[in-house]
Protein backbone atom coordinates (compact mmCIF):
# COMPACT_ATOMS: atom_id res chain seq x y z
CA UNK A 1 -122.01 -11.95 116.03
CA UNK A 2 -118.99 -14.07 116.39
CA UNK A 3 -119.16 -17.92 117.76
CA UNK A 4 -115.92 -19.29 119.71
CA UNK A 5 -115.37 -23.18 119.80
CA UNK A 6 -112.32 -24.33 122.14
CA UNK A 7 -112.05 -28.19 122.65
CA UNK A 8 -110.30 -28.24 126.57
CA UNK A 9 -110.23 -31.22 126.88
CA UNK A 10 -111.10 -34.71 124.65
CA UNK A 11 -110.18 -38.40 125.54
CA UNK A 12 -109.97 -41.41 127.91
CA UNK A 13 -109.11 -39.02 130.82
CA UNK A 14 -111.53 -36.25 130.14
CA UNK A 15 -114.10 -34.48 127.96
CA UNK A 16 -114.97 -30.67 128.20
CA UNK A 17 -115.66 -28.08 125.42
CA UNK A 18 -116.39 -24.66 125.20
CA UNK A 19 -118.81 -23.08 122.83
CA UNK A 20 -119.63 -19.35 123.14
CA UNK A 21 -120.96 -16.22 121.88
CA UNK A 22 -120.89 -12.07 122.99
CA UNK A 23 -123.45 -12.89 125.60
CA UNK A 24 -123.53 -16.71 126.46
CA UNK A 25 -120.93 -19.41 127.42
CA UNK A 26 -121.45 -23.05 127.12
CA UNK A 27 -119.88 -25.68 127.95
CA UNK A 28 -120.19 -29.72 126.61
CA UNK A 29 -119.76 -32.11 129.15
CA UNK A 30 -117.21 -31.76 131.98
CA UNK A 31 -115.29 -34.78 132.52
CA UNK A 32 -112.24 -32.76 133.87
CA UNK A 33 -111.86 -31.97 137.66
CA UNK A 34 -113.14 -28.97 138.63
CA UNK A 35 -109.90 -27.11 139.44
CA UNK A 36 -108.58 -28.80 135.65
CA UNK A 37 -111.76 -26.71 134.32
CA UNK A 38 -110.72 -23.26 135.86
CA UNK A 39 -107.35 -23.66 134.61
CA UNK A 40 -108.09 -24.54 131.16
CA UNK A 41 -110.84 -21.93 130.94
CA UNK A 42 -108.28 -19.36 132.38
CA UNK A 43 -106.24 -20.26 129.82
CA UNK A 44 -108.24 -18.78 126.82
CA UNK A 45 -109.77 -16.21 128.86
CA UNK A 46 -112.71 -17.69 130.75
CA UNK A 47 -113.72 -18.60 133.99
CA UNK A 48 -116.35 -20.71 135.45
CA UNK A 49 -118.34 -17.64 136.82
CA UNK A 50 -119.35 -16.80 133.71
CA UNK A 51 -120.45 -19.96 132.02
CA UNK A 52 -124.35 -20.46 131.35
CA UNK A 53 -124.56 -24.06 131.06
CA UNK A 54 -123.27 -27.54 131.14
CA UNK A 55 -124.82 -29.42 128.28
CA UNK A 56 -123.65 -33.52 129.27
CA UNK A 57 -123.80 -35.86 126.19
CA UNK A 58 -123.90 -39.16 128.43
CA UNK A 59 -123.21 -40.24 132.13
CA UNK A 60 -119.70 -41.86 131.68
CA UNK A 61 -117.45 -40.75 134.04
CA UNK A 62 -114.85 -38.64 131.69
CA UNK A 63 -117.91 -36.56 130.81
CA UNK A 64 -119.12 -35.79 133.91
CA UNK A 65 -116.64 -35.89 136.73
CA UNK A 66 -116.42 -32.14 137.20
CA UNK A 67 -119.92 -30.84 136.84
CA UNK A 68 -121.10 -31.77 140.50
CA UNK A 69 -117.98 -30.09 142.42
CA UNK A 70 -118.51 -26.83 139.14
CA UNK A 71 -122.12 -26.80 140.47
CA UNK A 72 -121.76 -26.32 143.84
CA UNK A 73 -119.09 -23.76 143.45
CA UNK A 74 -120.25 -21.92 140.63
CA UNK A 75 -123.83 -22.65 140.76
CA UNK A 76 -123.67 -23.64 137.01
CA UNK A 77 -127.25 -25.14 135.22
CA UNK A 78 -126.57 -28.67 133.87
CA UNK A 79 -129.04 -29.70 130.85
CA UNK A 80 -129.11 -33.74 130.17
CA UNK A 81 -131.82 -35.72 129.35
CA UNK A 82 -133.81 -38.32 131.03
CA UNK A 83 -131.79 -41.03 130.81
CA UNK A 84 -128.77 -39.43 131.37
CA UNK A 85 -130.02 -38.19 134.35
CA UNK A 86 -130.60 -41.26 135.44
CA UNK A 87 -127.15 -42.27 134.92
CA UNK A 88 -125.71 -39.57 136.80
CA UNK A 89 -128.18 -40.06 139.40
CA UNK A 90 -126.56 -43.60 139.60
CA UNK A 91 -123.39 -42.17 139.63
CA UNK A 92 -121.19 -41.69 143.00
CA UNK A 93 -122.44 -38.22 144.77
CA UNK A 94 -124.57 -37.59 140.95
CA UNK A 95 -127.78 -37.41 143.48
CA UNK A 96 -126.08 -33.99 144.61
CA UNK A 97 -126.27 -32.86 141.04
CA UNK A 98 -129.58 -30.76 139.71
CA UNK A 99 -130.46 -31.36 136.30
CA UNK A 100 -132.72 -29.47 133.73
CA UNK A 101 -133.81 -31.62 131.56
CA UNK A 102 -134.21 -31.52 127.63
CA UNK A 103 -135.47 -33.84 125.07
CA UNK A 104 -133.28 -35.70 122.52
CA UNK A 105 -134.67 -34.57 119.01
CA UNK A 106 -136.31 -31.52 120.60
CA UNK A 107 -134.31 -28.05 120.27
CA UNK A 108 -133.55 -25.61 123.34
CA UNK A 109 -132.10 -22.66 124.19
CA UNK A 110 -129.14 -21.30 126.65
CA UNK A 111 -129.20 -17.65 125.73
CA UNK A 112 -128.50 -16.84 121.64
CA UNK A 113 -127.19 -20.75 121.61
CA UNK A 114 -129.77 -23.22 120.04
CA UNK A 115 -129.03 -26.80 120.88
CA UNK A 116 -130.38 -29.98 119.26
CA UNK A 117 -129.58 -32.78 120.86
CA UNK A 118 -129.98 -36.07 118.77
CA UNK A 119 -129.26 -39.93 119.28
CA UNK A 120 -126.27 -41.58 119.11
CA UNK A 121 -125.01 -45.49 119.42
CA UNK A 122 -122.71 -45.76 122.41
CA UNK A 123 -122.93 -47.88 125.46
CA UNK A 124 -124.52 -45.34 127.57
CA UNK A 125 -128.08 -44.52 129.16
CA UNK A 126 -129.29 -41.72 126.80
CA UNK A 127 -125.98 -40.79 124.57
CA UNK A 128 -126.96 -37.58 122.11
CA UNK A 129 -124.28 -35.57 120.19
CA UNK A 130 -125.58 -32.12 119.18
CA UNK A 131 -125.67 -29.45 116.49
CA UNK A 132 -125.29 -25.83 118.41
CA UNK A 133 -126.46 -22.72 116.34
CA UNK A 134 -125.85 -19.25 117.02
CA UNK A 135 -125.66 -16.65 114.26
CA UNK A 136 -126.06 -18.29 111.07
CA UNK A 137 -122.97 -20.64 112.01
CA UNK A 138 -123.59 -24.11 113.20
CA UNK A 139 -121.28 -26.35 115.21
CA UNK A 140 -121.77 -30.46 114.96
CA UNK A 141 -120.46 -32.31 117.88
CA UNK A 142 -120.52 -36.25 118.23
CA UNK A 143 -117.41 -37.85 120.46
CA UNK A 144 -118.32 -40.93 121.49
CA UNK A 145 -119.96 -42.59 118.52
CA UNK A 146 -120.05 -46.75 117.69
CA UNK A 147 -121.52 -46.28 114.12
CA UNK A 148 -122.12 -43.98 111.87
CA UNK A 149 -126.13 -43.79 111.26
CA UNK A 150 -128.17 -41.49 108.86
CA UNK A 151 -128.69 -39.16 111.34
CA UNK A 152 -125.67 -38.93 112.17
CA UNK A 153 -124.85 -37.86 108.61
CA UNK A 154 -127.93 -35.68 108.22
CA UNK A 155 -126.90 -33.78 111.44
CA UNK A 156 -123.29 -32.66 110.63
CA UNK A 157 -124.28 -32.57 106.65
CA UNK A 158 -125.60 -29.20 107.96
CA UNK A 159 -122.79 -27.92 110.00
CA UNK A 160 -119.92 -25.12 109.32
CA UNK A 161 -117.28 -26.89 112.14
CA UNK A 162 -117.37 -30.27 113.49
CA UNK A 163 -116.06 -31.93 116.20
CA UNK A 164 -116.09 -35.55 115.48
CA UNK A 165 -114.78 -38.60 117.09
CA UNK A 166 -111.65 -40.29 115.71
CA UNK A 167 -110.71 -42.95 118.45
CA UNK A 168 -108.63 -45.62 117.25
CA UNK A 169 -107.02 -47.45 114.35
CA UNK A 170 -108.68 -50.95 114.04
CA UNK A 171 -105.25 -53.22 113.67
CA UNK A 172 -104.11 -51.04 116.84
CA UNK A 173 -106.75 -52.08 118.51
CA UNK A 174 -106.41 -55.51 117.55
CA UNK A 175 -102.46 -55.71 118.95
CA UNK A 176 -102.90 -53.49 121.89
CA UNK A 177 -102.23 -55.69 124.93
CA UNK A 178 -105.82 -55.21 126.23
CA UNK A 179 -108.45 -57.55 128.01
CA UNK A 180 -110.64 -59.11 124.43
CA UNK A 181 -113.20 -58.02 126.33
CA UNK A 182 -112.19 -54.18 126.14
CA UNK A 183 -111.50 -54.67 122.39
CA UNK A 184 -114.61 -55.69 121.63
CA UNK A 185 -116.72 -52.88 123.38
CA UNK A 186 -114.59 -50.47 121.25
CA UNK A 187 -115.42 -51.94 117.98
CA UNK A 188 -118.83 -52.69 118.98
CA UNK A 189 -121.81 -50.79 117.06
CA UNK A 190 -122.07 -49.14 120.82
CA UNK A 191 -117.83 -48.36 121.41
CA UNK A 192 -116.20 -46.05 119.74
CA UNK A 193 -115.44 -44.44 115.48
CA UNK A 194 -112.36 -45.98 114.27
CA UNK A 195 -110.37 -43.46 112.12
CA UNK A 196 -111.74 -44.60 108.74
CA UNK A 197 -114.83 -45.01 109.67
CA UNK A 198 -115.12 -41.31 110.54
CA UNK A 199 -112.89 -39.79 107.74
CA UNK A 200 -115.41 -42.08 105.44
CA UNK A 201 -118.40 -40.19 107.31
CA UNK A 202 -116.69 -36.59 107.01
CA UNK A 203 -115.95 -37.56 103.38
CA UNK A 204 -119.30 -37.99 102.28
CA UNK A 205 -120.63 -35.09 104.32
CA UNK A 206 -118.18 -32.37 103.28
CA UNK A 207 -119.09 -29.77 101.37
CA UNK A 208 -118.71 -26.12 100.82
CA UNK A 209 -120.37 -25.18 104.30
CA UNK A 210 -117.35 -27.35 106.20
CA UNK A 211 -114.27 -25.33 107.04
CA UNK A 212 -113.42 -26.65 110.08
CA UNK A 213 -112.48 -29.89 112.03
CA UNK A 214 -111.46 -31.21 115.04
CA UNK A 215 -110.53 -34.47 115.69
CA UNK A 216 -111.36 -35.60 119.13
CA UNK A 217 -111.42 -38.54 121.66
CA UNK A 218 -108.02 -39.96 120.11
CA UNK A 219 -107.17 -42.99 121.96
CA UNK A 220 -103.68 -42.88 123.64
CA UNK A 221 -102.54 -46.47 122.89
CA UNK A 222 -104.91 -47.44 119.78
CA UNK A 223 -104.17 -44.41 117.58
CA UNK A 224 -102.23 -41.45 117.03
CA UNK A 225 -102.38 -37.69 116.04
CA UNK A 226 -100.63 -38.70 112.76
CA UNK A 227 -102.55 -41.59 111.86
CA UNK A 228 -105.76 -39.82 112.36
CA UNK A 229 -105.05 -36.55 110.61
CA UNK A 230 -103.23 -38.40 107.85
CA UNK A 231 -106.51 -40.46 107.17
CA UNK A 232 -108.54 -37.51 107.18
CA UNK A 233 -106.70 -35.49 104.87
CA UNK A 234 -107.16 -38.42 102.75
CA UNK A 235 -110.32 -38.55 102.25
CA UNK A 236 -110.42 -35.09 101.84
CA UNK A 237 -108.43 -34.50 99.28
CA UNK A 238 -109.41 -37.62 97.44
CA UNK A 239 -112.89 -35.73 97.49
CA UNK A 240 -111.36 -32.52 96.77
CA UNK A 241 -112.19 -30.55 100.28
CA UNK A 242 -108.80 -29.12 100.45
CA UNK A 243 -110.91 -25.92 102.33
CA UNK A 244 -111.43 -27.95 105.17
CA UNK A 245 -108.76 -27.44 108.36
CA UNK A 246 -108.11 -29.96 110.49
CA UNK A 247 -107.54 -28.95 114.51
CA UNK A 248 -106.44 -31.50 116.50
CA UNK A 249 -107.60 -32.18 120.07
CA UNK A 250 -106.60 -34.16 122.98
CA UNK A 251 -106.52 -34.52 126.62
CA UNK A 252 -103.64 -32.65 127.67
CA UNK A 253 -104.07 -29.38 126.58
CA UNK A 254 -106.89 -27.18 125.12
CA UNK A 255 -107.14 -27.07 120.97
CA UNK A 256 -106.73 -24.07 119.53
CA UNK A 257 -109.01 -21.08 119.34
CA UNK A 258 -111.76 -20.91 116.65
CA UNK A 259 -113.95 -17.74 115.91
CA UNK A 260 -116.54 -18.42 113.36
């Protein structure tokens, strides 16, 4: 049994991935518009109809924009946990929304997908990445991440693809003409993974297991797709992971098509 991975969207101006098997479609977070879902889904032959679940990694709004309008059309589950409920609760219209809710460090189940959600450091109620498992392949997800933490590392140390924050380059950040503020949020323990600071993380993690992955949550101002995939490759070849391939990702258009 085959596992399909398609980032649709990742950055600033929306979040949405799709993770699915023979029998069950996922999707993580859905900070597009509605209508932005269909078409992306359409686009590698999905449609809302059939998806199983909407999985939310935190209440911010280019996470979850889409899932109330996707609910009421489509009559889609959303899983989050309790304090991401609450956020979305808090949310404009997120009372509308019907939540299932899961525990962070506790695995469930949408069909032959297991998910384990586990803690992250962002600036958010209840943020979680997860690891999603389905066949003997595992899939490590963590896109809005202000530190790298053990568990972080233990998570994805166990993974065959990850999808991994790489949001900004630091002196980028530091010259961008943005409110101080701003700047500091992003380089806070609770903002967002800086380029090294992830290829650093994927370095030490990478192993013979890793063949895939995808760079996501790229900021449009603060970094690039050069600068990130040179920094990655890297790392990686300075470790001698030349197996791994890096996808890119980013808010515009869907990634490419993985089948595991």
């Amino acid at each position: 049994m085959s596992i399909k991975l398609c980032v649709l969207a990742s950055g600033s101006a929306g979040n949405c991935t799709f993770v699915g098997t023979e029998t069950t479609r996922i999707l993580i977070d859905a900070g597009l518009s509605a209508k932005k879902t269909t078409e992306r889904l359409a686009e590698i032959g999905e449609t809302p109809e059939r998806i199983d679940a909407i999985c939310v990694t935190h209440e911010h709004g280019d996470h979850i924009s889409g899932i109330r309008v996707l609910q009421k059309k489509h009559g889609i589950p959303v899983y989050a946990n309790a304090g991401t409920v609450e956020g979305i609760r808090a949310a404009k219209k997120g009372r509308e929304v019907t939540c299932r809710q899961f525990t962070t460090g506790s695995a469930f189940e949408v069909g032959d997908i297991q998910l384990e959600p586990f803690s992250v450091p962002h600036d958010a109620y209840e943020p979680v990445g997860f690891v999603m498992r389905s066949g003997g392949r595992s899939i490590g997800m963590a896109t809005d991440v202000g530190i790298v933490t053990t568990l972080l590392r233990e998570k994805l140390r166990t993974c065959d693809v990850v999808v991994i924050e790489a949001n900004h380059e630091e002196s980028m950040v530091h010259e961008a003409a943005r409110p101080w503020s701003l700047k500091q949020r992003i380089l806070s323990n609770q903002g967002h993974l800086s380029n090294r600071a992830a290829a650093a993380l994927i370095g030490e993690i990478a192993g013979e297991r890793l063949t895939h992955l995808f760079l996501a949550h790229l900021s449009g101002d603060c970094n690039s797709p050069h600068r990130a995939r040179s920094a990655f490759e890297t790392v990686l070849a300075e470790a001698g992971h030349h197996h791994v391939s890096i996808c890119m990702t980013g808010a515009g258009a869907a990634s490419e098509i993985l089948e595991l």
